[in-house]
Each structure stands twice: as structure tokens, then as C-alpha cells.
PDB file of N, CA and C in Angstrom:
ATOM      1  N   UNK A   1       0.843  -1.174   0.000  1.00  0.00           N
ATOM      2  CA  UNK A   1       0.000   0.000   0.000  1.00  0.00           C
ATOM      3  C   UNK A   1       0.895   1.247   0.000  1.00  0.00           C
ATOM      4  N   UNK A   2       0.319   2.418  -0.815  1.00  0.00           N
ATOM      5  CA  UNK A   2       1.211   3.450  -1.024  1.00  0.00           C
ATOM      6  C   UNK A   2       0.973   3.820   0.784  1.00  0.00           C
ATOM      7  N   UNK A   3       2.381   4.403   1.381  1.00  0.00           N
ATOM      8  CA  UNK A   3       2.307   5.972   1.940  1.00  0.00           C
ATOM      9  C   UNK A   3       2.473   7.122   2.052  1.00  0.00           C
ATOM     10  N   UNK A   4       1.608   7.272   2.655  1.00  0.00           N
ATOM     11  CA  UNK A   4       1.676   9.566   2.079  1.00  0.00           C
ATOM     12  C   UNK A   4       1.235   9.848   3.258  1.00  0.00           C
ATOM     13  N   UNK A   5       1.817   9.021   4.791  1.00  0.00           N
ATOM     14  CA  UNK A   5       1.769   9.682   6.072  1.00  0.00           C
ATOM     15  C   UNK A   5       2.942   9.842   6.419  1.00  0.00           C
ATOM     16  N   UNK A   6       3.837  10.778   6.766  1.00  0.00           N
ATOM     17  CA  UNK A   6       5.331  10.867   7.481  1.00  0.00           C
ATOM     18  C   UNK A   6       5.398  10.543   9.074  1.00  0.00           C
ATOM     19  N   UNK A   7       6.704  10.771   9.412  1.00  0.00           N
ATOM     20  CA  UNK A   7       6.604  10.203  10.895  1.00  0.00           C
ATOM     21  C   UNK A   7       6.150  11.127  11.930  1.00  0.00           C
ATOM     22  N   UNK A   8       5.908  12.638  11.536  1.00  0.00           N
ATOM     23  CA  UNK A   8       5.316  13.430  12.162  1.00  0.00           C
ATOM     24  C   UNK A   8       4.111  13.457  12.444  1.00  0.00           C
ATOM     25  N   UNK A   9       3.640  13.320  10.812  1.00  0.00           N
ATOM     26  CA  UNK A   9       2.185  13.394  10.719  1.00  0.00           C
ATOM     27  C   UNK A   9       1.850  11.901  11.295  1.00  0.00           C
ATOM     28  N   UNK A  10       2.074  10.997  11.516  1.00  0.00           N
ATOM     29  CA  UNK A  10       1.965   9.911  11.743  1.00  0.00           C
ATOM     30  C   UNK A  10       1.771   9.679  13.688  1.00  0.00           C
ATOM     31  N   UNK A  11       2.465  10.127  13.851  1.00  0.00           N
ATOM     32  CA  UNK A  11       2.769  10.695  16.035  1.00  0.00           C
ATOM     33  C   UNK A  11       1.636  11.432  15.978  1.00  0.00           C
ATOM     34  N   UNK A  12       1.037  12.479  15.449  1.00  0.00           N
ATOM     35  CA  UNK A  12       0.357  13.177  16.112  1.00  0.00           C
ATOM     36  C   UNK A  12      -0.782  12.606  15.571  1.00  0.00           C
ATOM     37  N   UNK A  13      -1.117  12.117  14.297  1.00  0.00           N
ATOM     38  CA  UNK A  13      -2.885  11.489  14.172  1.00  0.00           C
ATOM     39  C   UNK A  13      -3.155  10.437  15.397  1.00  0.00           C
ATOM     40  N   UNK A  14      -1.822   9.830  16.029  1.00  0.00           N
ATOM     41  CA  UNK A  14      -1.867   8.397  16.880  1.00  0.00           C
ATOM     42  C   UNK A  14      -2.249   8.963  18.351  1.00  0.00           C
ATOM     43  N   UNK A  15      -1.378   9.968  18.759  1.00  0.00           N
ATOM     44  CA  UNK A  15      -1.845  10.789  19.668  1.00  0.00           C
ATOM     45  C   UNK A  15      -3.178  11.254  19.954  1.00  0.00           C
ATOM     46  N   UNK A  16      -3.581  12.278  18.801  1.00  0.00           N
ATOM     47  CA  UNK A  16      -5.095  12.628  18.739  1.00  0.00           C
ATOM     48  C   UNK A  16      -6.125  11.646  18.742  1.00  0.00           C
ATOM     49  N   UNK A  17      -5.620  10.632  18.127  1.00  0.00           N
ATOM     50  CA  UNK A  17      -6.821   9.751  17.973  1.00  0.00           C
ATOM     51  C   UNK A  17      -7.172   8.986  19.163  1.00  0.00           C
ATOM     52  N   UNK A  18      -6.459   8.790  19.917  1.00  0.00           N
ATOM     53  CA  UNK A  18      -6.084   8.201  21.514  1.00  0.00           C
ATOM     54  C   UNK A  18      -6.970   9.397  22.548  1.00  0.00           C
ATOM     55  N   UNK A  19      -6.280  10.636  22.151  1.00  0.00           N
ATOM     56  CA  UNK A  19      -7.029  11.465  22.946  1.00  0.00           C
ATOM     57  C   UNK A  19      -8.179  11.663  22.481  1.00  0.00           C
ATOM     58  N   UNK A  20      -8.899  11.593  21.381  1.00  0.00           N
ATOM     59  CA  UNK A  20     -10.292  11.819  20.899  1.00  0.00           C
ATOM     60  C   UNK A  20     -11.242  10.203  21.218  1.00  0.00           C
ATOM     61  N   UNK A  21     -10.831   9.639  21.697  1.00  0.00           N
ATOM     62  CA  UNK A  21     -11.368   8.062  22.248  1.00  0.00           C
ATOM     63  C   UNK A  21     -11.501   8.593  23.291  1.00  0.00           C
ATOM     64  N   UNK A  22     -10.396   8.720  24.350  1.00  0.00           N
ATOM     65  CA  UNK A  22     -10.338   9.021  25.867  1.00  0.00           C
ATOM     66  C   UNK A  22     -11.321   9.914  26.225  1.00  0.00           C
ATOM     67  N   UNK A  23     -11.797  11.396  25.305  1.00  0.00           N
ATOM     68  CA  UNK A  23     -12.366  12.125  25.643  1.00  0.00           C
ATOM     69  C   UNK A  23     -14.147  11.786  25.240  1.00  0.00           C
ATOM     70  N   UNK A  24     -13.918  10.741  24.248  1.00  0.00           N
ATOM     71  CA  UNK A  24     -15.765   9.931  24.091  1.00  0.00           C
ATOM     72  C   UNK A  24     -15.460   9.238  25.010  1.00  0.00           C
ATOM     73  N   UNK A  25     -14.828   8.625  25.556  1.00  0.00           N
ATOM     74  CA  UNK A  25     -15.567   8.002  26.783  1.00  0.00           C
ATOM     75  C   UNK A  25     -15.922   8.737  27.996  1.00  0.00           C
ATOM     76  N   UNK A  26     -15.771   9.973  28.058  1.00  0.00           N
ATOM     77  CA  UNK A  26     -16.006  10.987  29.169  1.00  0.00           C
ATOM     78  C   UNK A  26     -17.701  11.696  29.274  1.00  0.00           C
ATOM     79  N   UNK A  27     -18.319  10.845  28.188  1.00  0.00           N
ATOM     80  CA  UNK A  27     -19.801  11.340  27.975  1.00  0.00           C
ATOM     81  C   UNK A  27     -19.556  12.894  27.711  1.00  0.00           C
ATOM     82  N   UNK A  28     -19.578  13.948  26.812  1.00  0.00           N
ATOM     83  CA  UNK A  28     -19.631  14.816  26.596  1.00  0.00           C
ATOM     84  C   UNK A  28     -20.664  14.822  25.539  1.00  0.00           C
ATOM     85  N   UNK A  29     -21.914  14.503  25.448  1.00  0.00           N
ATOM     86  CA  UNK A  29     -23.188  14.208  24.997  1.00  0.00           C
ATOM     87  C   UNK A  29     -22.898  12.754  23.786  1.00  0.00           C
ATOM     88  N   UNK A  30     -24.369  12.802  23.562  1.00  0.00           N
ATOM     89  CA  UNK A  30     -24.431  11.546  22.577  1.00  0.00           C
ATOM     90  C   UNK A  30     -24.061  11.021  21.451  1.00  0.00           C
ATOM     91  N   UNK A  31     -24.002  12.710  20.914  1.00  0.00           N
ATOM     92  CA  UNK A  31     -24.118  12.775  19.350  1.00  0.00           C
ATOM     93  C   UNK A  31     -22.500  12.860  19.449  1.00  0.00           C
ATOM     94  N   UNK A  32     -21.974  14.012  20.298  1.00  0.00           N
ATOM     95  CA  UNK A  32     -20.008  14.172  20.107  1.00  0.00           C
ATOM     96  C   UNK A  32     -19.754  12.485  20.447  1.00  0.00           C
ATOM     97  N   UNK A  33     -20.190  12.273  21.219  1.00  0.00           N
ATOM     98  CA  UNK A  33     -19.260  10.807  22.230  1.00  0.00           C
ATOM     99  C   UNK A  33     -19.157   9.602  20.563  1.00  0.00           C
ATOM    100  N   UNK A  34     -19.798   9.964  19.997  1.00  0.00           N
ATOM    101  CA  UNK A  34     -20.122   9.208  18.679  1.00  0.00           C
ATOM    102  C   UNK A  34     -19.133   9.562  17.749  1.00  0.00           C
ATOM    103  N   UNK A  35     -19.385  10.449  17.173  1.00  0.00           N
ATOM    104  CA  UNK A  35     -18.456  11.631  16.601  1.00  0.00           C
ATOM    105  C   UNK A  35     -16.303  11.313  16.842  1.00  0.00           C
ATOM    106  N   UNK A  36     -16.701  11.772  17.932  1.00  0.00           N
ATOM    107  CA  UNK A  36     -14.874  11.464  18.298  1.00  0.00           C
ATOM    108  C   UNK A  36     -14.595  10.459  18.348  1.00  0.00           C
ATOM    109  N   UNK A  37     -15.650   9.169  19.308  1.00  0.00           N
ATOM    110  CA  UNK A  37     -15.135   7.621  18.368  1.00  0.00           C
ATOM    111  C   UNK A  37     -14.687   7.527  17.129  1.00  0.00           C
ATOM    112  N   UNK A  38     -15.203   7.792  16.470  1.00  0.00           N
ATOM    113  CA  UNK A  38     -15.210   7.917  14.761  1.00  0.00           C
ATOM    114  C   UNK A  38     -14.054   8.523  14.754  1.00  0.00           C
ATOM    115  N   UNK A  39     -13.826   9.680  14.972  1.00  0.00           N
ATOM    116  CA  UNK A  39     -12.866  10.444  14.219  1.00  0.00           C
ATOM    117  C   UNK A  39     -11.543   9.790  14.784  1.00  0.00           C
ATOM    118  N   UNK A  40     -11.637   9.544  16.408  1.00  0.00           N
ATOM    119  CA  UNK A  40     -10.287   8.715  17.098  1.00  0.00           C
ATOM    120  C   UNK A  40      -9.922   7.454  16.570  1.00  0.00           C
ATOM    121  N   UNK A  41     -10.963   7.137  16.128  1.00  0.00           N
ATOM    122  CA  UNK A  41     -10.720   5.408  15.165  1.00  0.00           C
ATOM    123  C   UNK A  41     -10.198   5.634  13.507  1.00  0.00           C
ATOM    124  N   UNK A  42     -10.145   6.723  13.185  1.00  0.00           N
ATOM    125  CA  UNK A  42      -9.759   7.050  11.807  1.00  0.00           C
ATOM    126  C   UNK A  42      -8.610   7.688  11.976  1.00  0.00           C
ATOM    127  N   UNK A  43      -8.292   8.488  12.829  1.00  0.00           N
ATOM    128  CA  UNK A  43      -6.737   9.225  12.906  1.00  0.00           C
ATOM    129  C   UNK A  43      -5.718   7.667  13.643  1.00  0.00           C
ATOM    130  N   UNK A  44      -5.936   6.566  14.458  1.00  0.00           N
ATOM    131  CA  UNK A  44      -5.656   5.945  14.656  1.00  0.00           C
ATOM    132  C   UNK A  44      -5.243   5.068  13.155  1.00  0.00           C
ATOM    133  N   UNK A  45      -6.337   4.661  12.729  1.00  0.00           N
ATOM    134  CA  UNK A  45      -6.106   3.742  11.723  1.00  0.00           C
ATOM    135  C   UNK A  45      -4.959   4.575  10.670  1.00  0.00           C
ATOM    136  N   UNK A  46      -5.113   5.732  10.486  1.00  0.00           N
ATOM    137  CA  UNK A  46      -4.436   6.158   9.297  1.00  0.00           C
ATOM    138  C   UNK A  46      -3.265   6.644   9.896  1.00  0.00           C
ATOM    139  N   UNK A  47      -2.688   6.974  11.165  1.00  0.00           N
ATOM    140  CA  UNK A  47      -1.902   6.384  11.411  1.00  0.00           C
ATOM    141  C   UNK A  47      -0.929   5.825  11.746  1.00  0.00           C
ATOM    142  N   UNK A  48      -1.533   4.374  12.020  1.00  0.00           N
ATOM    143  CA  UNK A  48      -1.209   3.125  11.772  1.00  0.00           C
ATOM    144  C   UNK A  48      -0.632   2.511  10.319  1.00  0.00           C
ATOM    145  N   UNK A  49      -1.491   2.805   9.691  1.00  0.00           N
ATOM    146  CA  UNK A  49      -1.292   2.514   8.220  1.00  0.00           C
ATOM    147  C   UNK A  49      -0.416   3.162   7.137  1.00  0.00           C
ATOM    148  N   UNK A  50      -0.375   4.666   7.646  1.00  0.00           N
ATOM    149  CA  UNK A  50       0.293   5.485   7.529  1.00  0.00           C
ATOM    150  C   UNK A  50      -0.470   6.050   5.686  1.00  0.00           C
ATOM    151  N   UNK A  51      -1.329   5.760   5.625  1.00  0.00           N
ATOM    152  CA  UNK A  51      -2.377   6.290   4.455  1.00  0.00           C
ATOM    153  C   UNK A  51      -3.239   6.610   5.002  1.00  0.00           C
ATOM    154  N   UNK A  52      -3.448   8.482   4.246  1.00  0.00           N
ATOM    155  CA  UNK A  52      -4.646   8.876   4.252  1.00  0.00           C
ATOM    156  C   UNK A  52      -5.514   9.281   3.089  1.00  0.00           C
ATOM    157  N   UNK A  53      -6.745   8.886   3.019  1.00  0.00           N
ATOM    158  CA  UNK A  53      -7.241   8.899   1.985  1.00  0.00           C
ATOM    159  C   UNK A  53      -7.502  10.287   1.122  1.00  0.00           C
ATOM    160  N   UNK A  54      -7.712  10.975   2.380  1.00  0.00           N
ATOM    161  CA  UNK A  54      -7.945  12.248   1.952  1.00  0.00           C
ATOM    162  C   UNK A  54      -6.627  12.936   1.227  1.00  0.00           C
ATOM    163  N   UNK A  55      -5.802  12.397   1.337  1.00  0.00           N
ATOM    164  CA  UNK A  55      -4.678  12.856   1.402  1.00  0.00           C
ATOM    165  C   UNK A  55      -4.449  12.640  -0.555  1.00  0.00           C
ATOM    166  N   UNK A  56      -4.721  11.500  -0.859  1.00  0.00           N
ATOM    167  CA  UNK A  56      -4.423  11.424  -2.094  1.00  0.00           C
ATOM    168  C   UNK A  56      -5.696  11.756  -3.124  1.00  0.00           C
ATOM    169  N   UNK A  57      -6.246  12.869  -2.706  1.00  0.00           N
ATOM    170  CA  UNK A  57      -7.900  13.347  -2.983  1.00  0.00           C
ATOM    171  C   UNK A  57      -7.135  14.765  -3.526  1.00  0.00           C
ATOM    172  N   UNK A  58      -6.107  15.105  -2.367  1.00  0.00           N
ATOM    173  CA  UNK A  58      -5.573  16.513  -2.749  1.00  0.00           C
ATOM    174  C   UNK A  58      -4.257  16.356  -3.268  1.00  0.00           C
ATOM    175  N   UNK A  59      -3.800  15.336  -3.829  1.00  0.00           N
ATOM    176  CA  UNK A  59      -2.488  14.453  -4.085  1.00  0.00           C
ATOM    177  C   UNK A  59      -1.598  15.181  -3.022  1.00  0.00           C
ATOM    178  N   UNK A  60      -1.759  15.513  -2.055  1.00  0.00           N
ATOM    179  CA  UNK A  60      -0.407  15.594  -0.754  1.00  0.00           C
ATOM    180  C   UNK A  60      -0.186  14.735  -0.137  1.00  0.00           C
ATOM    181  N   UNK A  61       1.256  14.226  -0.036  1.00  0.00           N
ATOM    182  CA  UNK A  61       2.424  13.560   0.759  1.00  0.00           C
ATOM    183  C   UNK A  61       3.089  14.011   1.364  1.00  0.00           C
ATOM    184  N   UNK A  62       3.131  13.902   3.019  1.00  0.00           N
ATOM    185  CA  UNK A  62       3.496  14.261   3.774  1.00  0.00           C
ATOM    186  C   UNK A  62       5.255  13.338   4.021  1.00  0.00           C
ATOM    187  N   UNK A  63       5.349  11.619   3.549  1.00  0.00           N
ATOM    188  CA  UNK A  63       6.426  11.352   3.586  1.00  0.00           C
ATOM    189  C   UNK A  63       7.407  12.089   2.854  1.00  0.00           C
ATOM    190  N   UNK A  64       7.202  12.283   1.637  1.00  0.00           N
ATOM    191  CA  UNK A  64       8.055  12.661   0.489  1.00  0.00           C
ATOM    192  C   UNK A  64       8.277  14.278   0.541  1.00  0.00           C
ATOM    193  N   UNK A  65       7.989  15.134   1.220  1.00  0.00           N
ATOM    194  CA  UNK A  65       7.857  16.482   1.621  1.00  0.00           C
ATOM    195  C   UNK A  65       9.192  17.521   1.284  1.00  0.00           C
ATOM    196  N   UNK A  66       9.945  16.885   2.180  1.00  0.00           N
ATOM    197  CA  UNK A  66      11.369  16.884   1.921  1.00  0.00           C
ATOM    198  C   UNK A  66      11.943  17.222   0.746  1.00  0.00           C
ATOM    199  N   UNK A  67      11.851  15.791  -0.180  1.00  0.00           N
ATOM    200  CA  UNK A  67      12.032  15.782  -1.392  1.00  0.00           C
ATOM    201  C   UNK A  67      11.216  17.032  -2.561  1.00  0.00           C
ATOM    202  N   UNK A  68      10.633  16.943  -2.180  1.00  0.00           N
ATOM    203  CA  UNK A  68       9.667  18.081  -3.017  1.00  0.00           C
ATOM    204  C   UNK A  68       9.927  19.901  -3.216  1.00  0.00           C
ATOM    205  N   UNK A  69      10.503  19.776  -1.819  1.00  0.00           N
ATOM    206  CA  UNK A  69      11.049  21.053  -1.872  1.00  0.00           C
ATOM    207  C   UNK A  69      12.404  21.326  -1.631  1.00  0.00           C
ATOM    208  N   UNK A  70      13.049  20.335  -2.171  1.00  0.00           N
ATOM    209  CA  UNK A  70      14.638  20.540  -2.300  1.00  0.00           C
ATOM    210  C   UNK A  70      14.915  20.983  -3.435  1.00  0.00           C
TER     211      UNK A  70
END
């Protein structure tokens, strides 16, 4: 599978997504507690995987970054 997550971008979706779980389980109503599951299970997965989909929607790569502007 291609990636187009770097190791930056990669720490902090894993982070957020951890903290956006932690904070649905804190009941902060029905509809958010839903919401940030979701979104904590998608910054997790992507990553993990280190692909984001959105990402190749706007063709940006965050691994190759570097390269691009050398």
C-alpha cells in the first residue's frame, strides 16, 4: 500500500486519535461521544497505516515532503 503519512504526521494522528477516544468516553453528549469515536478510530487507523485517503484526494504527501522542496 502506497504511503503519504510521514513520521510526524503519523505521532500526532496516533496521539489525537487516543485522545479523541479518551475524551468519548467521558460522555460529553451523545451525538459528540459518537463523533470522536469515529474520528479517534480514523486518525488511529491512518496512522497506523500510515495512508490517508484524503490525502491522495488533494495528491499531498506528507512522507516525500522533503524531497519536493529541495
Amino acid at each position: 500500500m502506497l504511503k503519504n503519512v510521514g513520521k510526524i504526521d503519523q505521532t500526532v494522528r496516533l496521539i489525537a486519535g487516543v485522545i479523541l477516544i479518551v475524551v468519548s468516553l467521558f460522555g460529553v453528549g451523545n451525538v459528540l461521544q459518537i463523533i470522536f469515536l469515529i474520528l479517534g478510530i480514523l486518525m488511529i487507523v491512518t496512522g497506523a497505516t500510515s495512508f490517508c485517503p484524503v490525502y491522495v484526494l488533494f495528491k499531498y504527501d506528507s512522507v516525500h515532503q522533503k524531497e519536493k522542496n529541495e
